[in-house]
Protein backbone atom coordinates (compact mmCIF):
# COMPACT_ATOMS: atom_id res chain seq x y z
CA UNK A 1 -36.34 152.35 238.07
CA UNK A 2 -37.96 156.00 238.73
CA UNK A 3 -41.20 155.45 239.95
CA UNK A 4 -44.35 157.01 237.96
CA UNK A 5 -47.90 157.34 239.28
CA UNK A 6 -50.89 156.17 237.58
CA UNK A 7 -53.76 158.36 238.20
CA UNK A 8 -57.09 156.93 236.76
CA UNK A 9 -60.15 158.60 235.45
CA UNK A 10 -62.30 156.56 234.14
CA UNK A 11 -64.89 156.74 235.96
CA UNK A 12 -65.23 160.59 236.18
CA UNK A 13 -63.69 161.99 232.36
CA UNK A 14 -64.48 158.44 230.95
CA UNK A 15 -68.13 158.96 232.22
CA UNK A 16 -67.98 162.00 229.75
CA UNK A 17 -67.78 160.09 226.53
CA UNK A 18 -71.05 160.50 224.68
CA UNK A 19 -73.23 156.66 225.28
CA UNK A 20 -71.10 156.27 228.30
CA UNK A 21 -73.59 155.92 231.46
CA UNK A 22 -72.55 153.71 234.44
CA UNK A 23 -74.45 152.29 237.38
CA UNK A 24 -73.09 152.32 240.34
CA UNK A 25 -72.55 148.50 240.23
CA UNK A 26 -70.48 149.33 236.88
CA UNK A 27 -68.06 151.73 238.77
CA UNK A 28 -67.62 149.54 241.73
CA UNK A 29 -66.86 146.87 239.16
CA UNK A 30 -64.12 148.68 237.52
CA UNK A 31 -62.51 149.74 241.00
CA UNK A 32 -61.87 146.24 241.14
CA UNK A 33 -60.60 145.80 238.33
CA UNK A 34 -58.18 149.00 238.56
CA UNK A 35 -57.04 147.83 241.78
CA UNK A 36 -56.07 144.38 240.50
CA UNK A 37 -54.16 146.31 237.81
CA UNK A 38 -52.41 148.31 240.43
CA UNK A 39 -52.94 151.83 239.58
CA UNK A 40 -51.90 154.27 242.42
CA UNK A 41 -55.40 156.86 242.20
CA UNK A 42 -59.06 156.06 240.87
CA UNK A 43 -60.62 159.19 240.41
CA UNK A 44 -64.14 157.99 241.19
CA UNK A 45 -66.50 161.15 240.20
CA UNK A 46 -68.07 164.37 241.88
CA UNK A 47 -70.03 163.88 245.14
CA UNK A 48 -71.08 167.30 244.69
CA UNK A 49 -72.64 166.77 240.69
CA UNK A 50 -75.08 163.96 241.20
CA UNK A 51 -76.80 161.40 243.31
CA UNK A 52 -75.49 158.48 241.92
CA UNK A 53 -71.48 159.55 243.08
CA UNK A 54 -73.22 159.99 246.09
CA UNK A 55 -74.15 156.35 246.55
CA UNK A 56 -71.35 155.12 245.11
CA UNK A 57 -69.23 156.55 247.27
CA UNK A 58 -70.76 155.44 250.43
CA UNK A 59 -71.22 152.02 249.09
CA UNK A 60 -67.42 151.52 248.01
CA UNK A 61 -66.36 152.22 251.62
CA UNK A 62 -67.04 148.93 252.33
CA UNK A 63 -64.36 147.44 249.37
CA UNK A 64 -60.97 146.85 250.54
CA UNK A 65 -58.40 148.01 247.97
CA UNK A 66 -55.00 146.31 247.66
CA UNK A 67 -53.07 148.83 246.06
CA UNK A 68 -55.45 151.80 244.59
CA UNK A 69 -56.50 155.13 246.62
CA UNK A 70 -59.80 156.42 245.79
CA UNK A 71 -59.93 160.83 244.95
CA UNK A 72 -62.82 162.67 245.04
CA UNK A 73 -62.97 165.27 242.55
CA UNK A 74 -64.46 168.80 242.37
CA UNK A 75 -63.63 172.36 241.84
CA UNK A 76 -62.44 174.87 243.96
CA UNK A 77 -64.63 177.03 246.00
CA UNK A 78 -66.99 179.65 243.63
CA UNK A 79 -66.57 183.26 243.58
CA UNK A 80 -67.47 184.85 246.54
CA UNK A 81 -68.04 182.01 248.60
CA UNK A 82 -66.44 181.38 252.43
CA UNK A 83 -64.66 177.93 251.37
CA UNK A 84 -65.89 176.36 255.06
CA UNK A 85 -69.92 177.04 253.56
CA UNK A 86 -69.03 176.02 249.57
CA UNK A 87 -71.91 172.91 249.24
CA UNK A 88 -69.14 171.17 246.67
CA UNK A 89 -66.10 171.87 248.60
CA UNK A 90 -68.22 169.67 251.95
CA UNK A 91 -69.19 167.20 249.68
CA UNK A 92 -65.67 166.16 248.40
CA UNK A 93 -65.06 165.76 252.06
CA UNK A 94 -68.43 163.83 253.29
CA UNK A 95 -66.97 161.42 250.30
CA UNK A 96 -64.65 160.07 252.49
CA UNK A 97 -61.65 159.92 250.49
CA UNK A 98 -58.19 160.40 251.70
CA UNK A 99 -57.32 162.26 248.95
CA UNK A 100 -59.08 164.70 246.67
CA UNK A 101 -58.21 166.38 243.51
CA UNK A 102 -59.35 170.61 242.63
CA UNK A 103 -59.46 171.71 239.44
CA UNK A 104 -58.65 175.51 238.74
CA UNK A 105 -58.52 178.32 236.04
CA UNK A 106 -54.97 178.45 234.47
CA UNK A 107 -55.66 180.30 231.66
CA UNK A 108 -56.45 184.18 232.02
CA UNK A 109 -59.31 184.16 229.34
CA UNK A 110 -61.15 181.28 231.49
CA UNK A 111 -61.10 183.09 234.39
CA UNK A 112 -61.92 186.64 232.61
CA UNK A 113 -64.42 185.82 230.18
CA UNK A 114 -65.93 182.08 231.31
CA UNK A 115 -65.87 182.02 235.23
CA UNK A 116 -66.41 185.97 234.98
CA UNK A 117 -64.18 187.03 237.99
CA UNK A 118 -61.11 188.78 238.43
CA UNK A 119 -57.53 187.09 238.38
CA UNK A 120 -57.30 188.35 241.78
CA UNK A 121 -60.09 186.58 242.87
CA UNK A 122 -59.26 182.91 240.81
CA UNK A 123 -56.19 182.94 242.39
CA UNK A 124 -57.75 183.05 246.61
CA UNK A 125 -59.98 180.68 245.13
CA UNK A 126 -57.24 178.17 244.08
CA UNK A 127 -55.18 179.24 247.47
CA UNK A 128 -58.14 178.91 249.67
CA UNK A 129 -59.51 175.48 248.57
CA UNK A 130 -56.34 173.59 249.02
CA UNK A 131 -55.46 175.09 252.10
CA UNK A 132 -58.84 174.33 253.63
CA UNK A 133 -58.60 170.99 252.83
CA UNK A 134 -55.32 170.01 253.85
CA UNK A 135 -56.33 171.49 257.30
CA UNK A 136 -58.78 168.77 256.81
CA UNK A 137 -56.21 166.11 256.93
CA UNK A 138 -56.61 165.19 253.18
CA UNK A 139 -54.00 164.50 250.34
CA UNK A 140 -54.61 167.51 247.45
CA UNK A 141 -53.96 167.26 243.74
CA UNK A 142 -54.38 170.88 242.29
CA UNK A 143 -55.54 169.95 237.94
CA UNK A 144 -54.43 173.19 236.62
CA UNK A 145 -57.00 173.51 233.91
CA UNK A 146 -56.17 174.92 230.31
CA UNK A 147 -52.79 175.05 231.66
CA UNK A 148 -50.62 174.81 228.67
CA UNK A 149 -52.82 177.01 226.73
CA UNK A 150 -52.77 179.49 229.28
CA UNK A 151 -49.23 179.17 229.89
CA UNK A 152 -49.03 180.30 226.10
CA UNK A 153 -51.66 182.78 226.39
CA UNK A 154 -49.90 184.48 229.27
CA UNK A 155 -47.18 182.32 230.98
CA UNK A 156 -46.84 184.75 234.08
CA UNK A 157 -50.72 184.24 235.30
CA UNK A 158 -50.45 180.51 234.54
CA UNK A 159 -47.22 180.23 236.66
CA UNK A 160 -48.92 182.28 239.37
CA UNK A 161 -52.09 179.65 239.44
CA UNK A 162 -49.74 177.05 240.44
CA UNK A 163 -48.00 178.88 242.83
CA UNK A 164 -51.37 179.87 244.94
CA UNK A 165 -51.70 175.99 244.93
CA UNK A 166 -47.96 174.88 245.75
CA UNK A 167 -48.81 176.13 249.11
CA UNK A 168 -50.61 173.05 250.01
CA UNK A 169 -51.18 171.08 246.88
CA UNK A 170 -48.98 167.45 247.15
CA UNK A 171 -49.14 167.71 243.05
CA UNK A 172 -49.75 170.07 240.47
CA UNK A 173 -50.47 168.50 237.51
CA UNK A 174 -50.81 170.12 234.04
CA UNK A 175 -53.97 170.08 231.47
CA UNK A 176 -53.51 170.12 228.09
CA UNK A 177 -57.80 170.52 228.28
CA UNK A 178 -58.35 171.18 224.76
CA UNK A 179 -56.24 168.92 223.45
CA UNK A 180 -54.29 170.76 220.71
CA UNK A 181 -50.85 171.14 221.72
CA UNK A 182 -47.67 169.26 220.40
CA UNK A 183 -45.27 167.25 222.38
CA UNK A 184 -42.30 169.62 221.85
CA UNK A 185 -44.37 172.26 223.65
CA UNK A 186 -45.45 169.58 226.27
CA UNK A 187 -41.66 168.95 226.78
CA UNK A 188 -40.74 172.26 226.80
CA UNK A 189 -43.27 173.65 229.54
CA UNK A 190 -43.29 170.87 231.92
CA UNK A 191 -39.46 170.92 232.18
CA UNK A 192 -39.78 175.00 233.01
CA UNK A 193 -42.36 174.10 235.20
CA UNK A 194 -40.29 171.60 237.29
CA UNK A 195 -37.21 173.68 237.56
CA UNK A 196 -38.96 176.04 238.84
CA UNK A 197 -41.23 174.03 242.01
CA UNK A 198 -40.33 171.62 244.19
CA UNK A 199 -43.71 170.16 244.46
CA UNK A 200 -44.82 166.60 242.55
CA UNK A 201 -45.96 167.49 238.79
CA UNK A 202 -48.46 165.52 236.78
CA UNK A 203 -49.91 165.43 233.33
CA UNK A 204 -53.59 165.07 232.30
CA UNK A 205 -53.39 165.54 228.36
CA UNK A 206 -56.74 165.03 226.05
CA UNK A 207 -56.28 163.24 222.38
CA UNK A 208 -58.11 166.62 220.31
CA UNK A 209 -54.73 166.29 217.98
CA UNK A 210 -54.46 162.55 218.64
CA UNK A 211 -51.49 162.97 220.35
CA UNK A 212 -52.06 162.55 224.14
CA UNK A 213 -50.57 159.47 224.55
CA UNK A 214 -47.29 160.89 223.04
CA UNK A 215 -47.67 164.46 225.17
CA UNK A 216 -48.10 162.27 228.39
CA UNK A 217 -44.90 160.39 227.57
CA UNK A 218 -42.95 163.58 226.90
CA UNK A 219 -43.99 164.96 229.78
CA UNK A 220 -42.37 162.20 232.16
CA UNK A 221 -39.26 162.59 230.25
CA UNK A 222 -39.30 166.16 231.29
CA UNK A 223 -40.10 165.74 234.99
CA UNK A 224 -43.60 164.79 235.71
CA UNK A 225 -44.20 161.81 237.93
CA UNK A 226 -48.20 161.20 238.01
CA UNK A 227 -49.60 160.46 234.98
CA UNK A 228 -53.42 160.73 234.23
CA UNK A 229 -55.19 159.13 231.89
CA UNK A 230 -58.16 156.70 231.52
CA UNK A 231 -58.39 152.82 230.35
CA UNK A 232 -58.71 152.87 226.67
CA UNK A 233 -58.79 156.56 226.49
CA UNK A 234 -62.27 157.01 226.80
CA UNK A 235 -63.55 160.69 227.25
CA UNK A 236 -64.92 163.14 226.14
CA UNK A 237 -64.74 164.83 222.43
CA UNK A 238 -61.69 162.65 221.36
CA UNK A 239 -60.88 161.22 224.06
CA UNK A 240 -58.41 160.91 227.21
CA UNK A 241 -55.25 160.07 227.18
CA UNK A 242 -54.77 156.35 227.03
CA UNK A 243 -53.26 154.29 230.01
CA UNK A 244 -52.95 151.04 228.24
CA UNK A 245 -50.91 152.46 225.99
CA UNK A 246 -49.29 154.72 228.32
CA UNK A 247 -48.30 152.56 231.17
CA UNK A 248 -46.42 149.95 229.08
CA UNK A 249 -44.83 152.42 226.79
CA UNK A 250 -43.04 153.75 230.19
CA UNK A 251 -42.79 150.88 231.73
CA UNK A 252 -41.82 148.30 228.86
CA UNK A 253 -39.78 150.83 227.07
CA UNK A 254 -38.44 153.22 228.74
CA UNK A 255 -37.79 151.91 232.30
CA UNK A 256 -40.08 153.44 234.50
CA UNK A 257 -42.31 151.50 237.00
CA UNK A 258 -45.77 152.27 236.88
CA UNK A 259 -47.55 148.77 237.92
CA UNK A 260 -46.37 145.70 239.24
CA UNK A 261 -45.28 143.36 236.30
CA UNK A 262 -47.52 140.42 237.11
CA UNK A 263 -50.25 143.39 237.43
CA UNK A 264 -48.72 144.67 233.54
CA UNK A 265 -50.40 141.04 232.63
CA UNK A 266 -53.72 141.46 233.13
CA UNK A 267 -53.59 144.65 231.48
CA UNK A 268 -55.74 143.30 228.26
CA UNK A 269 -58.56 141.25 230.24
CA UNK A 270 -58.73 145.24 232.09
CA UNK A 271 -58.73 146.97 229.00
CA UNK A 272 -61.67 144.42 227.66
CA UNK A 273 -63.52 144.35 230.98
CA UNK A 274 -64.35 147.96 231.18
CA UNK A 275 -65.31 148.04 227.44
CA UNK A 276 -67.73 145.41 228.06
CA UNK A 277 -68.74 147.15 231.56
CA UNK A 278 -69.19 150.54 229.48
CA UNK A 279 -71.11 148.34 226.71
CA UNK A 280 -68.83 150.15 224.05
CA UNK A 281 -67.29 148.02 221.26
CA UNK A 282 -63.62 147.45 221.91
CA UNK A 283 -61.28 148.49 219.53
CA UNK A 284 -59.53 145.56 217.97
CA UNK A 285 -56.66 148.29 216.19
CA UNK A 286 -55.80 149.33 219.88
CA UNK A 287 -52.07 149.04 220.87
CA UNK A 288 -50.80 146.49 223.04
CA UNK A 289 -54.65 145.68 224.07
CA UNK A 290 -56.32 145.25 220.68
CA UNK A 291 -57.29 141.77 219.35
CA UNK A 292 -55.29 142.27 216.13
CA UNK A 293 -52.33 144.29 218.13
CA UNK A 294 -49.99 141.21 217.71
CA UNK A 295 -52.35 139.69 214.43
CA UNK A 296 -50.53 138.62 211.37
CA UNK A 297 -51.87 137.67 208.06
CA UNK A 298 -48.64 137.94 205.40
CA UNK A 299 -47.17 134.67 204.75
CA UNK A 300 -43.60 135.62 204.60
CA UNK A 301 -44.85 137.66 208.54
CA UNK A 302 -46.23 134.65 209.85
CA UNK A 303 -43.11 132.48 208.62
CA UNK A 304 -40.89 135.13 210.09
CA UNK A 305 -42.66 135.21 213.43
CA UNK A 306 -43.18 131.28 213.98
CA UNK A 307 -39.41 131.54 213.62
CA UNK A 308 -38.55 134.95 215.36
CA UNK A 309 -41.66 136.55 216.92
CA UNK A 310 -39.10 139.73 217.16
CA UNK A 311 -39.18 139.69 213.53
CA UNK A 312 -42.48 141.46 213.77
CA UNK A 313 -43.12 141.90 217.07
CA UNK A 314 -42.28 144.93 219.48
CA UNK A 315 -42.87 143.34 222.79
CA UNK A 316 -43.66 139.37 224.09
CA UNK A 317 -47.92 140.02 224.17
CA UNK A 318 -47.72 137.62 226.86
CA UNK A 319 -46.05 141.02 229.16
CA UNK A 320 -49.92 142.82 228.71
CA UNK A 321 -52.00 139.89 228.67
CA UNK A 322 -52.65 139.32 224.81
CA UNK A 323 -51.65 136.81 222.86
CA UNK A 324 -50.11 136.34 219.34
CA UNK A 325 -52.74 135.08 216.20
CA UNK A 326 -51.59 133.81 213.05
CA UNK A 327 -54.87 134.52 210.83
CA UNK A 328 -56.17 132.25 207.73
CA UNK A 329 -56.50 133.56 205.21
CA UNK A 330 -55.86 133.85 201.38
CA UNK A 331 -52.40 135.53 201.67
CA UNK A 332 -51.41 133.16 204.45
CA UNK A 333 -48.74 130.84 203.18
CA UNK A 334 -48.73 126.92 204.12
CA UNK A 335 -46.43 126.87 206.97
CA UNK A 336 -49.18 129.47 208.32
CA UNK A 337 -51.89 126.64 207.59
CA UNK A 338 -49.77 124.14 208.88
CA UNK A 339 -49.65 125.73 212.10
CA UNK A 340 -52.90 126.32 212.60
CA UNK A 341 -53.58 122.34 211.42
CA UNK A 342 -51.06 121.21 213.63
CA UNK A 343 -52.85 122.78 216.58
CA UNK A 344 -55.61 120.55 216.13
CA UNK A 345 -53.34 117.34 214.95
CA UNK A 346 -49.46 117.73 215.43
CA UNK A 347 -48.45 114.59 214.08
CA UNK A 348 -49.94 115.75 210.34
CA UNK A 349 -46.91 117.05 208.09
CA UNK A 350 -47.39 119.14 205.00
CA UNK A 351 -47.19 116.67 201.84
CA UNK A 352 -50.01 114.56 204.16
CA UNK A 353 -53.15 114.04 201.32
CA UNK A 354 -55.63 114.54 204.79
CA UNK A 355 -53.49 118.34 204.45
CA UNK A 356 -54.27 118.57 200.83
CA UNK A 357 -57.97 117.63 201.81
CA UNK A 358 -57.99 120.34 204.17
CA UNK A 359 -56.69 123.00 202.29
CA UNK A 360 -58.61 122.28 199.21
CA UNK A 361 -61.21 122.64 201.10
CA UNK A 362 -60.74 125.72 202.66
CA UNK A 363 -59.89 127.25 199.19
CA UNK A 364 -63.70 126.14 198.10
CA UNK A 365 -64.98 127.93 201.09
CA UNK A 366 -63.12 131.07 200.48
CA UNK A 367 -64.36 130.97 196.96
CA UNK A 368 -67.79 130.70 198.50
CA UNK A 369 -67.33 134.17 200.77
CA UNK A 370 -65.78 132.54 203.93
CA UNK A 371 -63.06 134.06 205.90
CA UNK A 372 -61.28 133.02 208.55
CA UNK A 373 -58.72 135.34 209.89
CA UNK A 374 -61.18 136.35 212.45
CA UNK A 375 -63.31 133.16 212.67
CA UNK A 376 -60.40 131.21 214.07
CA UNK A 377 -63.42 128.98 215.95
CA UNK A 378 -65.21 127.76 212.51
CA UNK A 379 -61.64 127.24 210.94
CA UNK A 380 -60.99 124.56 214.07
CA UNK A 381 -64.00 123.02 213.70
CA UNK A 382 -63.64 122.86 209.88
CA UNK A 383 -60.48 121.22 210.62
CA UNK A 384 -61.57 118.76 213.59
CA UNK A 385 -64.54 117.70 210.76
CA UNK A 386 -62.04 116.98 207.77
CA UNK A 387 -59.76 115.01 210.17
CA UNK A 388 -62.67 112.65 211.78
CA UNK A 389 -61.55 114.32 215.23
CA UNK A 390 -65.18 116.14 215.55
CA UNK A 391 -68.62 114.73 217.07
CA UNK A 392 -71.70 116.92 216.35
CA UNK A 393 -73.64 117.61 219.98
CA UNK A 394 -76.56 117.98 218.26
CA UNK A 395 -78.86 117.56 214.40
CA UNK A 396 -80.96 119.90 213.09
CA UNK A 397 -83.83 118.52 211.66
CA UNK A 398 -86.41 121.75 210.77
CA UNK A 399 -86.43 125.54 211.71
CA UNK A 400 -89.45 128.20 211.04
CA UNK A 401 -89.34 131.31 211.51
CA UNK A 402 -91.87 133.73 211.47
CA UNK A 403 -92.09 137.83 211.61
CA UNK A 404 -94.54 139.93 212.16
CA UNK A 405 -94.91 143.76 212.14
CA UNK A 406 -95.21 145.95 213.73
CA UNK A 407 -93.48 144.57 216.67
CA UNK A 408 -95.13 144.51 220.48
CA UNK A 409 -92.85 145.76 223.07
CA UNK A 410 -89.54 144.89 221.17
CA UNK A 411 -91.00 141.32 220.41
CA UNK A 412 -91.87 141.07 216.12
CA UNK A 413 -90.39 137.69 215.28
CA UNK A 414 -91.06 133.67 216.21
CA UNK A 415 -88.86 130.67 215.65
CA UNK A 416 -89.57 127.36 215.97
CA UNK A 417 -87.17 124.38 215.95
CA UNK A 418 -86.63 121.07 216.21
CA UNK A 419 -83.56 119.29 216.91
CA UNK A 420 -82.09 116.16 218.23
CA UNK A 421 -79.15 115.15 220.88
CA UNK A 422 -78.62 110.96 220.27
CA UNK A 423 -82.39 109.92 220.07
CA UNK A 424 -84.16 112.13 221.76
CA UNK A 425 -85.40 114.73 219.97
CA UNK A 426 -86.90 118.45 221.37
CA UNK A 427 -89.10 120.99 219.75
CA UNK A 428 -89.19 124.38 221.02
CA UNK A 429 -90.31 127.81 219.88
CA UNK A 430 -89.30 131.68 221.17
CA UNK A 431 -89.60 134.93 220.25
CA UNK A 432 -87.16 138.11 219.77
CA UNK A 433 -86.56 141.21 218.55
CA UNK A 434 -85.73 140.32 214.64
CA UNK A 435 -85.50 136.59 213.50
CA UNK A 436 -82.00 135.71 214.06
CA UNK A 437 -82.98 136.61 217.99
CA UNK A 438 -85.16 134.66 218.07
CA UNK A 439 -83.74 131.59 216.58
CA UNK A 440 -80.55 132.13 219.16
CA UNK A 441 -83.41 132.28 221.92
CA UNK A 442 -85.16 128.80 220.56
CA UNK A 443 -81.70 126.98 219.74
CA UNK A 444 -80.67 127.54 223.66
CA UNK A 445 -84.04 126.79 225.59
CA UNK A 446 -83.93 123.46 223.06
CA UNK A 447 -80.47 122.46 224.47
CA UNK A 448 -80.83 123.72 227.64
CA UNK A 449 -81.56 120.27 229.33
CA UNK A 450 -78.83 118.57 227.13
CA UNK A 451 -76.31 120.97 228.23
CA UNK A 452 -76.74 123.48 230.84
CA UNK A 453 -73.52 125.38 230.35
CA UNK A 454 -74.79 126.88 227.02
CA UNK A 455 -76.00 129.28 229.38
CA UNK A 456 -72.85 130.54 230.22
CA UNK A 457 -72.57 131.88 226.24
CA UNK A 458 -73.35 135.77 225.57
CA UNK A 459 -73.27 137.02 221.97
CA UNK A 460 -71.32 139.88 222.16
CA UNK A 461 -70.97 140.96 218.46
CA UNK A 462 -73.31 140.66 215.33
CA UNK A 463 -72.17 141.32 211.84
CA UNK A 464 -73.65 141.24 208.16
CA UNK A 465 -71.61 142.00 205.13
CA UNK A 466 -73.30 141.62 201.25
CA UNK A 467 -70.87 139.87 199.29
CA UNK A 468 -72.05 140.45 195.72
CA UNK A 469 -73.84 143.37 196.34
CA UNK A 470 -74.28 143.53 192.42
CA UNK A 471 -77.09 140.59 192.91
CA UNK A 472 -79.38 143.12 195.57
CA UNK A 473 -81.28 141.11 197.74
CA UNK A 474 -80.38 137.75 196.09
CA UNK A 475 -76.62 138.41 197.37
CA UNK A 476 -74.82 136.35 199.41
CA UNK A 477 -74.22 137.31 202.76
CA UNK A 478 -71.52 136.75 205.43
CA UNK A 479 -72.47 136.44 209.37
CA UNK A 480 -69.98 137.17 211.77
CA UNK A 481 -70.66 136.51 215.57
CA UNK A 482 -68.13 137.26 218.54
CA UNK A 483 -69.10 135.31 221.29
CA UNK A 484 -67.92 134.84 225.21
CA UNK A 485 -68.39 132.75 228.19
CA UNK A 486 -66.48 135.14 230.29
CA UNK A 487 -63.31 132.99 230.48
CA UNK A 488 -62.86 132.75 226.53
CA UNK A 489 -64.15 134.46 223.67
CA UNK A 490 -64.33 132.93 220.31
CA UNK A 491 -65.67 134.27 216.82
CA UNK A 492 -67.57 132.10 214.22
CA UNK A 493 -68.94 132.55 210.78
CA UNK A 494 -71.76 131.57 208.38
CA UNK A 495 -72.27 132.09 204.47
CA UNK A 496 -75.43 131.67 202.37
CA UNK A 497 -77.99 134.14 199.94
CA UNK A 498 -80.36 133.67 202.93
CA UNK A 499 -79.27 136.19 205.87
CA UNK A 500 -81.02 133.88 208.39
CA UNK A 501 -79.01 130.59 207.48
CA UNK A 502 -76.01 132.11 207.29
CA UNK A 503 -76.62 133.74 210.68
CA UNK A 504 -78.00 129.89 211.66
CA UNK A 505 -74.57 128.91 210.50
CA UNK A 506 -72.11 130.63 212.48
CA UNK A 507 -75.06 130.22 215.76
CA UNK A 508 -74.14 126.76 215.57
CA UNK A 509 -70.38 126.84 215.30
CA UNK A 510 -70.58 128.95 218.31
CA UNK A 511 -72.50 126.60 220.34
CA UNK A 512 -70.46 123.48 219.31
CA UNK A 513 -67.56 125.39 219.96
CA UNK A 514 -68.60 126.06 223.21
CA UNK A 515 -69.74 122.53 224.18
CA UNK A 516 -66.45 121.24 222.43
CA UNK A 517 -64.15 122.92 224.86
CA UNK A 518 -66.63 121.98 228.38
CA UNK A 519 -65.59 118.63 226.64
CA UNK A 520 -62.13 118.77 226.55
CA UNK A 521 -61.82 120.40 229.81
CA UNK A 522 -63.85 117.97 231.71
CA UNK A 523 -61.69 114.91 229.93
């Protein structure tokens, strides 16, 4: 298999997405994580921008990477400027790194009319960076930026810019900056650009059309070897090019080797690590990595699949970590229920009446507003309760909850509650930001002496839909709540007219959910 390089920027373009701000504990997190995943460069950020690439760059000398280099990244020297004195050129070298990677004008109009200098000038510029720093001993990727549009603008300049880096660069790759151009142009440029240089050629493409992940690809088949991108295409504007849809595209599909195959596996629990690192909401419609990427609903799908999953599925999830969900729901025919029953009790069969219990009931709660395609948790435990295979962990006997505005430093709400585990009972009170905060806050410190490991559970999602919206504030509303423990995550759900019980609701299938499984792993 032709070998393809995986070039990561996450941490430096994904740092441009707007709400995107890491610590330096969050990048050195998501080194780790890229290095289990096996890509070959983490671009890690500018020594020469901030303070905070500063530390981070002398703190993650200490880590000891298994397969990933670390690249500094800056520009080339500025106009004018002896390289050996340029304050960012030294800096990408204090950083340590063996390699680095210079960006440079490719398009005329950037260097005329933005960077203000002659093409004369842009060119020594590109010329003297590299060469200075491969007399430094380092490894040098040249980012020809605005490439492709320069190379349309005026093909002979933007040819020229990557022949004053060739000199010394170990890769040239090409920037489709701006984001607008098609894969047949992609195609059509790289492949003149790689007859015509010897040197290593790479593709950086943004997703302004929302095509980069289809531009990257076409690129490779023309000749590139190094492609960059970041993990779920974070960046800035649109968006990067996406690397967990890239690297198994290439790799599953079309042959190349990017990562290690047993790496290839853990490319979902990546893909969901950094969005929780980067406290952005992961998208659940994402290829390959997405929560509903191998989700099917449609009977005659899900009796297709339990048969064939190639019926409706491109690739085993199992090869990028995911896994396949049959959802419950109101188009989901019986042998869909069935599954999903059987999970919980294999030996029940279809024409069973404890199956006709359980279905009847699950068409009354459906009728009342529940779902359960996504609240696969509350379906189990609906289940577990019908079949007598279900012991509550704990009894509410009486919540209050009281709120108060204006709030005091975030704080504007109070709950009280009292529960009991066997006999012994425990009252408690907290207070949060909003009610439903609060009650999560009182419901834990009440169990907390029961069962310590609830403190292992992190809400991670929160959601409210009206469901008659036709009644206003007498409507029914339905609570959705994604919660994790960092080895499993697991969604639950609550209806009522009152927005507090129905959030109480799904609070509590997510705890006994929780407790449920410590159970079954410690028996």
């Amino acid at each position: 298999m032709k070998r393809i390089s995986i070039y990561d920027s996450t941490l430096r373009d994904g740092a441009q997405a707007q709400g995107i701000s890491y610590s330096v504990e969050d990048k050195i997190k998501i080194v780790q994580r890229l290095d289990a995943l096996g890509v070959d460069f983490i671009e890690a950020g500018n020594p020469g921008s901030n303070p905070k690439d500063l530390e981070f760059f002398e703190r993650v000398k200490a880590l000891s990477l298994r397969r990933s280099r670390l690249i500094a990244f800056g520009s080339t020297r500025k106009v004018g400027v002896d390289v050996a004195g340029d304050g960012n050129v030294l800096s990408l070298l204090r950083a340590g790194t063996a390699a680095i990677a210079i960006f440079g004008k490719s398009w005329d109009y950037q260097v005329t009319d933005i960077l203000r200098t002659s093409l004369a000038e842009n060119l020594l510029m590109i010329g003297d960076t590299i060469r200075y720093l491969k007399q430094q001993g380092r490894e040098v990727v040249f980012d020809a930026e605005h490439f492709f549009d320069g190379y349309k603008a005026n093909a002979g300049y933007a040819l020229q810019t990557l022949e004053a880096a060739a000199a010394g660069a170990d890769c040239l790759c090409l920037c489709d900056t701006n984001g607008g151009t098609f894969p047949r142009e992609i195609f059509d440029i790289t492949r003149t650009v790689k007859e015509r240089f010897t040197t290593v050629i790479g593709i950086h493409c943004h997703n302004d059309g929302e095509m980069a992940v289809a531009n990257s690809i076409m690129a490779v088949q023309a000749g590139a070897t190094q492609v960059q991108g970041t993990i779920n295409g974070i960046g800035e504007r649109c968006g990067n090019a996406n690397l967990c849809s890239i690297i198994p595209n290439l790799q599953l599909k079309l042959g190349y080797e990017c990562v290690a195959v047993e790496s290839l596996e853990q490319l979902t629990t990546v893909a969901r690590a950094v969005s929780d690192i980067a406290n952005m909401p992961h998208s659940e419609k994402a290829a390959y990595v997405g929560n509903d990427a191998f989700a099917h609903k449609g009977g005659m799908h899900i009796d297709a699949v339990v048969k064939n999953p190639a019926s409706y599925e491109h690739i085993n999830p199992e090869q990028v970590g995911n896994s396949r969900r049959l959802l419950m729901s109101e188009v989901a025919g019986r042998s869909t229920l069935m599954t999903r029953i059987n999970a919980v009790d294999p030996t029940l069969g279809k024409d069973a009446p404890e199956t006709r219990k359980i279905i009847d009931r699950l068409k009354e709660l459906e009728h009342e507003g529940y779902q359960f395609e996504t609240a696969e948790s509350s379906f189990e435990l609906v289940v577990r309760k019908l079949l007598g295979k279900y012991r509550p962990f704990f009894e509410l006997k009486e919540f209050k909850v009281i709120v108060n505005e204006p709030s005091v430093n975030g704080v504007n709400s109070l709950a009280m509650i009292k529960i009991s585990v066997g006999e012994q009972e425990e009252i408690t009170a907290a207070e949060g930001d909003g009610p439903v905060n609060a009650l999560d806050k009182a419901v834990r410190k009440a169990l907390e002496r029961f069962y310590p490991e609830i403190g292992e559970i992190r809400l991670t999602d929160y959601k409210v839909r009206v469901l008659d919206s036709d009644k206003a504030s007498a409507a029914r509303v339905r609570v959705l709540i994604e919660s994790t423990d960092h080895r499993e995550n697991w969604t639950t759900i609550g209806v009522s007219t009152d927005v507090i019980d129905a959030s109480w609701r799904a609070l509590v299938d997510s705890i006994e959910y929780k407790l449920m499984r410590e159970q079954e792993r410690r028996s």
